[in-house]
N, C-alpha and C. Protein backbone atom coordinates (compact mmCIF):
# COMPACT_ATOMS: atom_id res chain seq x y z
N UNK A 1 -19.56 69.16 -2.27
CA UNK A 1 -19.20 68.84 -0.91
C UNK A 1 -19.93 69.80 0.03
N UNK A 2 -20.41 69.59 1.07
CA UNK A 2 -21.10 70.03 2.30
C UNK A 2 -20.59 71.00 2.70
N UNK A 3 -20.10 72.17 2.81
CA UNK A 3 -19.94 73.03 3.68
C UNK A 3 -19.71 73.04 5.62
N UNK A 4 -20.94 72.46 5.55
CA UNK A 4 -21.22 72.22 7.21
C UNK A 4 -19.95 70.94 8.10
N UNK A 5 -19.83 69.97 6.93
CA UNK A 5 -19.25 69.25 7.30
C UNK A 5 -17.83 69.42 7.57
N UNK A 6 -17.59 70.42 6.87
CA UNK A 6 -15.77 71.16 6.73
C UNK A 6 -15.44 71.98 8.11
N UNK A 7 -16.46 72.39 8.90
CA UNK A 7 -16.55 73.27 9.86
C UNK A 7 -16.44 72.65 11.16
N UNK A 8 -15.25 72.84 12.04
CA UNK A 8 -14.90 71.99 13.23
C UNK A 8 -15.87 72.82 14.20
N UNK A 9 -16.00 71.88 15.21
CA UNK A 9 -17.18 72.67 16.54
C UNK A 9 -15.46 72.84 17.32
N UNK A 10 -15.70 74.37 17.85
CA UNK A 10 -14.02 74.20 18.76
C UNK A 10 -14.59 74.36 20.34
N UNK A 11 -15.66 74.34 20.80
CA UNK A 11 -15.85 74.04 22.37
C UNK A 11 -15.47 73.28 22.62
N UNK A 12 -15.03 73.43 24.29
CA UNK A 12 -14.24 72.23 24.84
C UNK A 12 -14.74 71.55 24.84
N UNK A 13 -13.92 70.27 25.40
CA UNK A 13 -15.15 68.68 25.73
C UNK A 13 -14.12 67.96 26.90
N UNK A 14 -15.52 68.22 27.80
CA UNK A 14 -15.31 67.46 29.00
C UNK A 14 -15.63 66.35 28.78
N UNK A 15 -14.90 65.28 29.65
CA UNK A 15 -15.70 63.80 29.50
C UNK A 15 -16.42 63.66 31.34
N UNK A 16 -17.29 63.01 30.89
CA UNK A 16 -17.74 63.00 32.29
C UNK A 16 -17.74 61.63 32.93
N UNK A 17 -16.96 61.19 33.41
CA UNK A 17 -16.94 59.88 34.07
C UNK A 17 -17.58 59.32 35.75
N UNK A 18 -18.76 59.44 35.08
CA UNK A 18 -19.46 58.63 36.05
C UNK A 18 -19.94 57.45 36.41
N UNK A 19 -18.77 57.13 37.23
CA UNK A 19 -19.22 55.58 37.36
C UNK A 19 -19.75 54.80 38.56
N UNK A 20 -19.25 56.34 39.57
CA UNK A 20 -19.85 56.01 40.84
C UNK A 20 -18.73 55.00 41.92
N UNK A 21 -17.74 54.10 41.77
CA UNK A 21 -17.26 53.00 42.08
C UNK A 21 -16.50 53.66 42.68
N UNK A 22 -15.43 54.89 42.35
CA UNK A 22 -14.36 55.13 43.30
C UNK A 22 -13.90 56.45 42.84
N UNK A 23 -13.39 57.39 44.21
CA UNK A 23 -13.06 58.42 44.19
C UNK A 23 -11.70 59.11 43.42
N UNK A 24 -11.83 59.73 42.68
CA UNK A 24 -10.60 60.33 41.73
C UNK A 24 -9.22 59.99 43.19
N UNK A 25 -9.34 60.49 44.22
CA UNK A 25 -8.09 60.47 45.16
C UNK A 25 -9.11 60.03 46.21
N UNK A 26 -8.40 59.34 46.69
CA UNK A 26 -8.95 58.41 47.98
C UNK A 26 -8.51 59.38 48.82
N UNK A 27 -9.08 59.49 50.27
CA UNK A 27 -9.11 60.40 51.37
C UNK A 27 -7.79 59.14 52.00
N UNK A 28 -7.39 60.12 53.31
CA UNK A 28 -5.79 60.21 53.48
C UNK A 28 -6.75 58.93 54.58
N UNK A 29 -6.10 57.84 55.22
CA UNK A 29 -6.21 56.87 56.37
C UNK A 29 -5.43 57.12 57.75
N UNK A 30 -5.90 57.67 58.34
CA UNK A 30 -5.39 57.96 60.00
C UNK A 30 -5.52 56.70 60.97
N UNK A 31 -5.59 55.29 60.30
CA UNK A 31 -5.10 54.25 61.52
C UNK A 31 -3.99 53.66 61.04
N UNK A 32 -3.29 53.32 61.99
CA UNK A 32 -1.75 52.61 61.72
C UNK A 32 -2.18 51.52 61.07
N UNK A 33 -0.88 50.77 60.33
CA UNK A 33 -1.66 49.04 59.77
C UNK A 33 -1.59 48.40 61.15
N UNK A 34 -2.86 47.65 60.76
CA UNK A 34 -3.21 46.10 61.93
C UNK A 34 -1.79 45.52 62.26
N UNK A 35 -1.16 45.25 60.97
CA UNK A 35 0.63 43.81 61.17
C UNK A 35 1.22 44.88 61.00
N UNK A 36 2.24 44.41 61.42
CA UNK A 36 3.91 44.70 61.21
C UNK A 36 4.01 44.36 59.61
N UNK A 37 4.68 45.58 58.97
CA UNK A 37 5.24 45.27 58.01
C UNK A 37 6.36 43.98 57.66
N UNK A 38 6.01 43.25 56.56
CA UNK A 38 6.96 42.05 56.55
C UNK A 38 8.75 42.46 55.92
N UNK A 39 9.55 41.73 56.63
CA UNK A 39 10.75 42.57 56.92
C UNK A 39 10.99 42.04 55.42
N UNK A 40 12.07 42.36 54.54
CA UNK A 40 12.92 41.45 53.10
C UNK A 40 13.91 40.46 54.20
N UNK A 41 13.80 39.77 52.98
CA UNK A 41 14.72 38.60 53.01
C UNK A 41 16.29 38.92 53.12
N UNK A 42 17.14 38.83 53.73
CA UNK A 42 18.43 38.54 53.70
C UNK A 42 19.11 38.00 52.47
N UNK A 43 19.91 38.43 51.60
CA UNK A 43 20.43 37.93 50.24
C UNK A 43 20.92 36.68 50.81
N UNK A 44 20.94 35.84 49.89
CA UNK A 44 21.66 34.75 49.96
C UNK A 44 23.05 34.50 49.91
N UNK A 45 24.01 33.92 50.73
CA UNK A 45 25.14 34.48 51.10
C UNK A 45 25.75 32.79 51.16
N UNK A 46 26.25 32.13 50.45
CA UNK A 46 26.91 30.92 51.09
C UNK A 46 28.37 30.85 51.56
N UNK A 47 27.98 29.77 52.90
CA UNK A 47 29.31 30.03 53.08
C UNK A 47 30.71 29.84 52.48
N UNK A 48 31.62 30.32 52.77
CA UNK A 48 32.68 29.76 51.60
C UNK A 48 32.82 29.82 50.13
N UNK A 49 31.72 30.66 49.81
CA UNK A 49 31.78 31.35 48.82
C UNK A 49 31.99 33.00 48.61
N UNK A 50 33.52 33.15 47.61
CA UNK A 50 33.38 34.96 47.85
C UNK A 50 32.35 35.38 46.82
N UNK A 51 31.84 36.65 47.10
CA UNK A 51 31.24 37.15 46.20
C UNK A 51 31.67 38.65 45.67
N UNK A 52 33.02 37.90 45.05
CA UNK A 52 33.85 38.86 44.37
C UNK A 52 34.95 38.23 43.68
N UNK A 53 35.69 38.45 42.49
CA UNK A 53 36.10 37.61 42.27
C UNK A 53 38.14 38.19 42.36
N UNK A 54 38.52 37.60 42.46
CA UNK A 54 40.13 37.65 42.79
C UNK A 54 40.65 38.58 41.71
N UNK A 55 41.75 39.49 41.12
CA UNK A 55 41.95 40.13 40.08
C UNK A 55 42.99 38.90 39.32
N UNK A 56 43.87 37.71 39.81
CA UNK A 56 44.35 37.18 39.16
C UNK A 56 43.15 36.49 38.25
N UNK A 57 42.37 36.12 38.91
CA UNK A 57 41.58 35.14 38.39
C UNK A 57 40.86 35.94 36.99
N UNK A 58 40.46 37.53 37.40
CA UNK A 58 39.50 37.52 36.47
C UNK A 58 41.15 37.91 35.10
N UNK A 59 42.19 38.22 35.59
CA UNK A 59 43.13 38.56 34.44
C UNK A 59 43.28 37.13 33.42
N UNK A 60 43.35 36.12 34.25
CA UNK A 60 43.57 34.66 33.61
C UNK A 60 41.87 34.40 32.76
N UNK A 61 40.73 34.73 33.15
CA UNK A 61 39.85 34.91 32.45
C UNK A 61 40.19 34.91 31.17
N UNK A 62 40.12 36.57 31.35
CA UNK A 62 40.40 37.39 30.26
C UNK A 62 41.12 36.97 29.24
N UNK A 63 42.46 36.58 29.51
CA UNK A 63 43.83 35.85 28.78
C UNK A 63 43.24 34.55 28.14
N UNK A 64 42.91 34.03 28.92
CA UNK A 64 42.52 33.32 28.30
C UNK A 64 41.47 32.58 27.24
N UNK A 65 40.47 33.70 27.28
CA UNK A 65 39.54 34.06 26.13
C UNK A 65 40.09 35.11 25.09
N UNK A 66 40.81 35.87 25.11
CA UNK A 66 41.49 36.79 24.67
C UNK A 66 42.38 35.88 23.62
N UNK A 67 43.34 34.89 24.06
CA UNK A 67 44.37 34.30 23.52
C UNK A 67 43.43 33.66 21.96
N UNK A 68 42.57 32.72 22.63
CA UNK A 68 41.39 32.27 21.72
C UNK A 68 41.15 33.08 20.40
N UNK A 69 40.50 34.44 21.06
CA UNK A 69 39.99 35.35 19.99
C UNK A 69 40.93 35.80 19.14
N UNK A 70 41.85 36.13 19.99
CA UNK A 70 43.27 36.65 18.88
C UNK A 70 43.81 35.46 18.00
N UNK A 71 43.65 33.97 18.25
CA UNK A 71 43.65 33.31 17.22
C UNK A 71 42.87 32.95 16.15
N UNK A 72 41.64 33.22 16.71
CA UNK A 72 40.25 33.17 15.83
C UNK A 72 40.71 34.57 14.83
N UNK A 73 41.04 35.65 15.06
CA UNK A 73 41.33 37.05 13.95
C UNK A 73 42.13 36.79 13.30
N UNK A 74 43.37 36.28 13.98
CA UNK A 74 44.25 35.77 12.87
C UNK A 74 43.70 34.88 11.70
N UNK A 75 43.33 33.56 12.43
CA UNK A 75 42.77 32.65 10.99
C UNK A 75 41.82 33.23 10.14
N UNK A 76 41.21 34.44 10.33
CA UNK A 76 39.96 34.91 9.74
C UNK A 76 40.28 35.91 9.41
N UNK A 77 41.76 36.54 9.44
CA UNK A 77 42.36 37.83 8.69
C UNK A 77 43.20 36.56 7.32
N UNK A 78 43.85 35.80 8.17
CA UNK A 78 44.49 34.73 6.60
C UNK A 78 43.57 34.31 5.78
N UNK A 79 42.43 33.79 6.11
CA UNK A 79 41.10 33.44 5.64
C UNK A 79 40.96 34.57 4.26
N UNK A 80 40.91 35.93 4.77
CA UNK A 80 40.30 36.72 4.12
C UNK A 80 41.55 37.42 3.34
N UNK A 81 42.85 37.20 3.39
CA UNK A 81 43.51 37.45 2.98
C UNK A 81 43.60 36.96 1.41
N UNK A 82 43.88 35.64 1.87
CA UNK A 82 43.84 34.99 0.75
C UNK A 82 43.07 34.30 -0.15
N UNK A 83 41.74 34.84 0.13
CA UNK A 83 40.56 34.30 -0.62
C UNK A 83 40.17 35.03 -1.88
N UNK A 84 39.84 34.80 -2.91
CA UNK A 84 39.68 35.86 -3.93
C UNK A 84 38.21 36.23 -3.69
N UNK A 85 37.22 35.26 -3.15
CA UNK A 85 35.82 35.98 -2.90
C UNK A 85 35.99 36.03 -1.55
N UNK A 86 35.86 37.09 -1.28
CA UNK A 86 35.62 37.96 0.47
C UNK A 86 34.64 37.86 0.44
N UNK A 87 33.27 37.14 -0.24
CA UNK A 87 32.39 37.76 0.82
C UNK A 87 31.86 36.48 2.37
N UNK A 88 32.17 35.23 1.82
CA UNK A 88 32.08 34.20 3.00
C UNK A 88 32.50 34.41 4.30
N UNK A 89 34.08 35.05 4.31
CA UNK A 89 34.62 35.62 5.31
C UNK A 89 34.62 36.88 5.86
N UNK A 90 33.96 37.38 5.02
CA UNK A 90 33.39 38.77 5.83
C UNK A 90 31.55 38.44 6.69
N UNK A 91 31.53 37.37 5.84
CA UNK A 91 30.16 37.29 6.44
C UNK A 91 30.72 36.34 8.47
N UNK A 92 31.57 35.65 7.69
CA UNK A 92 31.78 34.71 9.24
C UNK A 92 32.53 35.91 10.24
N UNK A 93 33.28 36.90 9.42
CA UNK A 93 33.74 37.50 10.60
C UNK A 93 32.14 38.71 11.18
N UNK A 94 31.32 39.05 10.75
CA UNK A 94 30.22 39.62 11.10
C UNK A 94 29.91 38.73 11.83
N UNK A 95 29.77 37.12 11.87
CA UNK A 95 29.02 35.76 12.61
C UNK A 95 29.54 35.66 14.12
N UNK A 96 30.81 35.96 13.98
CA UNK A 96 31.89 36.14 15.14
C UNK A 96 31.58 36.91 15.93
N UNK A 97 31.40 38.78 15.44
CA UNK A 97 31.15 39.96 16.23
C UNK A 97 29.85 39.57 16.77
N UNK A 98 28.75 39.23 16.28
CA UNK A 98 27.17 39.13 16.46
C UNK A 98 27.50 38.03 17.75
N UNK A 99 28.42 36.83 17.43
CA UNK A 99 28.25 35.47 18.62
C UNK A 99 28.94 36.26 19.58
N UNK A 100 29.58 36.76 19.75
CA UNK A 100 30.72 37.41 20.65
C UNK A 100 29.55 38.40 21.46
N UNK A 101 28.85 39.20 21.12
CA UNK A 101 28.41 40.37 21.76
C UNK A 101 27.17 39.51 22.39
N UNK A 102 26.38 38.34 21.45
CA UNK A 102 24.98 37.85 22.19
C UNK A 102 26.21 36.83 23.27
N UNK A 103 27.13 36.10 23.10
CA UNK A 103 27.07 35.50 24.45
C UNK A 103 27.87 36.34 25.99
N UNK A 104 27.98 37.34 25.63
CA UNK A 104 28.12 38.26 26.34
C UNK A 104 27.45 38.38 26.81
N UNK A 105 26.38 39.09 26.56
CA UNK A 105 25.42 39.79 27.04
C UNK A 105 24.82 38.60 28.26
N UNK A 106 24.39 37.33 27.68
CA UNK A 106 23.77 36.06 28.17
C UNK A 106 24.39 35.60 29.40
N UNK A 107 26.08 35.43 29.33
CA UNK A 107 26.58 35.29 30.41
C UNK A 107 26.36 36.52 31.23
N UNK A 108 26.36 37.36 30.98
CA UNK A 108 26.43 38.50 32.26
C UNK A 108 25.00 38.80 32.77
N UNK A 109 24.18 37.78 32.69
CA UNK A 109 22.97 37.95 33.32
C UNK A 109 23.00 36.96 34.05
N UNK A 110 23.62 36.08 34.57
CA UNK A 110 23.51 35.01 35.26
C UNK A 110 24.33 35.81 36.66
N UNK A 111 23.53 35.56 37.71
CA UNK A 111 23.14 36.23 39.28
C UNK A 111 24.32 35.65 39.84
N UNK A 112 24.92 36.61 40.71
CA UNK A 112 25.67 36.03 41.74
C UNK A 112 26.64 35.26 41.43
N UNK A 113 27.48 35.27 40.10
CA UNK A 113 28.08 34.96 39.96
C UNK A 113 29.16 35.29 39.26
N UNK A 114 30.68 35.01 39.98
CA UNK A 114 31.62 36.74 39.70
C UNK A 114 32.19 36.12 38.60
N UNK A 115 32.27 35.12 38.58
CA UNK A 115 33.28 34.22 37.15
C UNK A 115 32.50 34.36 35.85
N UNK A 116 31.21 34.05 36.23
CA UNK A 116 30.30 34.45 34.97
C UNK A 116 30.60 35.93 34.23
N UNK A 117 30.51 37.06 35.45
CA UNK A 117 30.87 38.72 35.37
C UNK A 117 31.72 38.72 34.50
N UNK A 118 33.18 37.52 34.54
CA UNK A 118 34.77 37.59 34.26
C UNK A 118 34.39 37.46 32.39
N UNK A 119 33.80 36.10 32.77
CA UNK A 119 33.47 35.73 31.46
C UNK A 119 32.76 36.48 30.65
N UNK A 120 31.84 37.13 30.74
CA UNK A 120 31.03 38.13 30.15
C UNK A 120 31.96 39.15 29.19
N UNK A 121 32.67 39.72 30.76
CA UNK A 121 33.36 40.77 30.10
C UNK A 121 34.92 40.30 28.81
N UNK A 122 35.10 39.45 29.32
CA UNK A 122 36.09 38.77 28.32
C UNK A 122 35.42 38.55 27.09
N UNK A 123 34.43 38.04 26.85
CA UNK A 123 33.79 37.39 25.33
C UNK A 123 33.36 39.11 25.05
N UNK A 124 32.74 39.70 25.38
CA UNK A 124 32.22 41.30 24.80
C UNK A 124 33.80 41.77 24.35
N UNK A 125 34.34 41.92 25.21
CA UNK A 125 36.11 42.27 24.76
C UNK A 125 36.53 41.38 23.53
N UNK A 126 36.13 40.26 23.83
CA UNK A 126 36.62 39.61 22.63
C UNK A 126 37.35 40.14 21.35
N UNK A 127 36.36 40.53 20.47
CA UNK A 127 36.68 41.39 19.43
C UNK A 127 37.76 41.79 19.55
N UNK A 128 38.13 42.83 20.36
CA UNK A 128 39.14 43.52 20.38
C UNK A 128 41.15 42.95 19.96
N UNK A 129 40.58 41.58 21.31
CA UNK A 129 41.66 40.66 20.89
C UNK A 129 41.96 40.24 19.01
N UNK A 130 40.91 39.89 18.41
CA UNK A 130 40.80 39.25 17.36
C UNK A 130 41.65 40.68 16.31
N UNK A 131 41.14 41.61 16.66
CA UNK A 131 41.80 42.68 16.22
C UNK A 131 42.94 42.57 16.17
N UNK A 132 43.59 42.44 17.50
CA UNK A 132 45.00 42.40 17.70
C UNK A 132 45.68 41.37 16.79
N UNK A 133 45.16 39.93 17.02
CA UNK A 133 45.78 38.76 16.26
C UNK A 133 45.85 39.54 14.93
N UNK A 134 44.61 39.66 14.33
CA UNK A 134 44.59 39.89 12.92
C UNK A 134 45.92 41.34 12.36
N UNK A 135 46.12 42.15 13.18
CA UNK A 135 47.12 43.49 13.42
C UNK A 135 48.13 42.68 13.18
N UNK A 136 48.83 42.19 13.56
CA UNK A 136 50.03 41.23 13.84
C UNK A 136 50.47 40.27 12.50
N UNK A 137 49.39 39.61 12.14
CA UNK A 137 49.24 39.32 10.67
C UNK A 137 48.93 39.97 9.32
N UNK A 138 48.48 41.40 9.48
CA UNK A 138 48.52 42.30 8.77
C UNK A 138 49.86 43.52 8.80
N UNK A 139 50.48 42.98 10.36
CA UNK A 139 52.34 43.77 10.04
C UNK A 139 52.89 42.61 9.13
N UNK A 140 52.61 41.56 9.86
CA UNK A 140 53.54 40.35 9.31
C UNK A 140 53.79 40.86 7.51
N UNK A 141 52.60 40.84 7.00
CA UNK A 141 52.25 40.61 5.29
C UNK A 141 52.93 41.87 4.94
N UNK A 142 52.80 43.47 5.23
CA UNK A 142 52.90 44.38 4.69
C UNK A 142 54.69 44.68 5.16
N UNK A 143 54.96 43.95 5.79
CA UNK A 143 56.76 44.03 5.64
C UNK A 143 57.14 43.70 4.99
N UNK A 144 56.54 42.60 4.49
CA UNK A 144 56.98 42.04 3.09
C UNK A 144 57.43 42.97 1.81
N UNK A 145 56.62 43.63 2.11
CA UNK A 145 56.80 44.55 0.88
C UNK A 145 57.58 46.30 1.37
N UNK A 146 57.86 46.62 2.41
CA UNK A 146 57.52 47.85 3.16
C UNK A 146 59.73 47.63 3.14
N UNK A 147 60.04 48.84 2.66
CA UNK A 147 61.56 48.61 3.06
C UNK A 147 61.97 48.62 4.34
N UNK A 148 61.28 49.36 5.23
CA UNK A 148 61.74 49.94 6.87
C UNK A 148 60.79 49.17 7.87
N UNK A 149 60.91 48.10 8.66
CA UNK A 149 59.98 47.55 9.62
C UNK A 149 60.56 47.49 11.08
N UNK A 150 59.71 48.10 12.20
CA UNK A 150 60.88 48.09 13.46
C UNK A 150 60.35 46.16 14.15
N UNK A 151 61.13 45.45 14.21
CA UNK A 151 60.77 44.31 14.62
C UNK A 151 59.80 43.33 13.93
N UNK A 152 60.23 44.10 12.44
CA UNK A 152 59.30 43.12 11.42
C UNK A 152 57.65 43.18 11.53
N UNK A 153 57.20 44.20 12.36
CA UNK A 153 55.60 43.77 12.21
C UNK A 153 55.11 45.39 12.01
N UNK A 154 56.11 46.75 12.33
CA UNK A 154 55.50 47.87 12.33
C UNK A 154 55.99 48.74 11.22
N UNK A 155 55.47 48.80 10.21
CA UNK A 155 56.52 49.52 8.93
C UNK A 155 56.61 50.84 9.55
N UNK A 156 57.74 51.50 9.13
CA UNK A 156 57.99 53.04 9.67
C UNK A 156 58.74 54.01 8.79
């Protein structure tokens, strides 16, 4: 092997860019512009429409996607309860979390619109509900067996 070739050159290296076309920083412009700057647009505002949404409304949202999901956990905690192969229903409840978080996300990109906002945040929450259902059916089962339950669903 070469010797010479093993040996780095360590002087700097300038590049020299000459291209002639335009100045690294353009010099400063001392005349005002010719026009008037063009003003923005005014958001779009219709009438008779709020653009906010009521707190009953977005609670009934909520509830009401919520109610859904907490029945969807339930059937998919019994599902998985009583199945001897878990893995179908572990896969649909992964199918659930994944649909739940993408149509979330999807609704809450749609502009100017507060019900959409409601909805968004209800389906991302989702989950949570499904939790709950499935909680409720997982006191239900383990009283069964549990000597002490306060109201049948919380062993203690």
């Amino acid at each position: 092997m070469d010797r010479d070739l093993l040996i780095e050159d360590t002087q700097e290296f300038t590049p020299t860019w000459d291209t002639g076309e335009f100045d690294a920083q353009p010099q400063p412009v001392d005349e005002a512009p010719s026009e008037p700057l063009p003003v923005p647009a005014a958001p779009l505002v219709v009438p008779g429409r709020d653009l906010y949404l009521k707190r009953w409304h977005f609670v009934l949202v909520v509830a009401c996607v919520w109610a859904v999901a907490a029945a969807a956990g339930w059937g998919l905690y019994f599902w998985w309860y009583h199945s001897i192969d878990k893995t179908a229903s572990e896969f649909v409840v992964l199918v659930f979390l994944i649909l739940c978080t993408v149509v979330g996300l999807l609704v809450a990109m749609v502009p100017n619109r507060p019900i959409a906002s409601a909805v968004a945040i209800a389906f991302t929450s989702a989950p949570l509900a499904a939790t709950a259902g499935a909680a409720v059916l997982h006191g239900l089962y383990f009283c069964e067996w549990a000597t002490r339950c306060f109201v049948g669903l919380i062993p203690y």
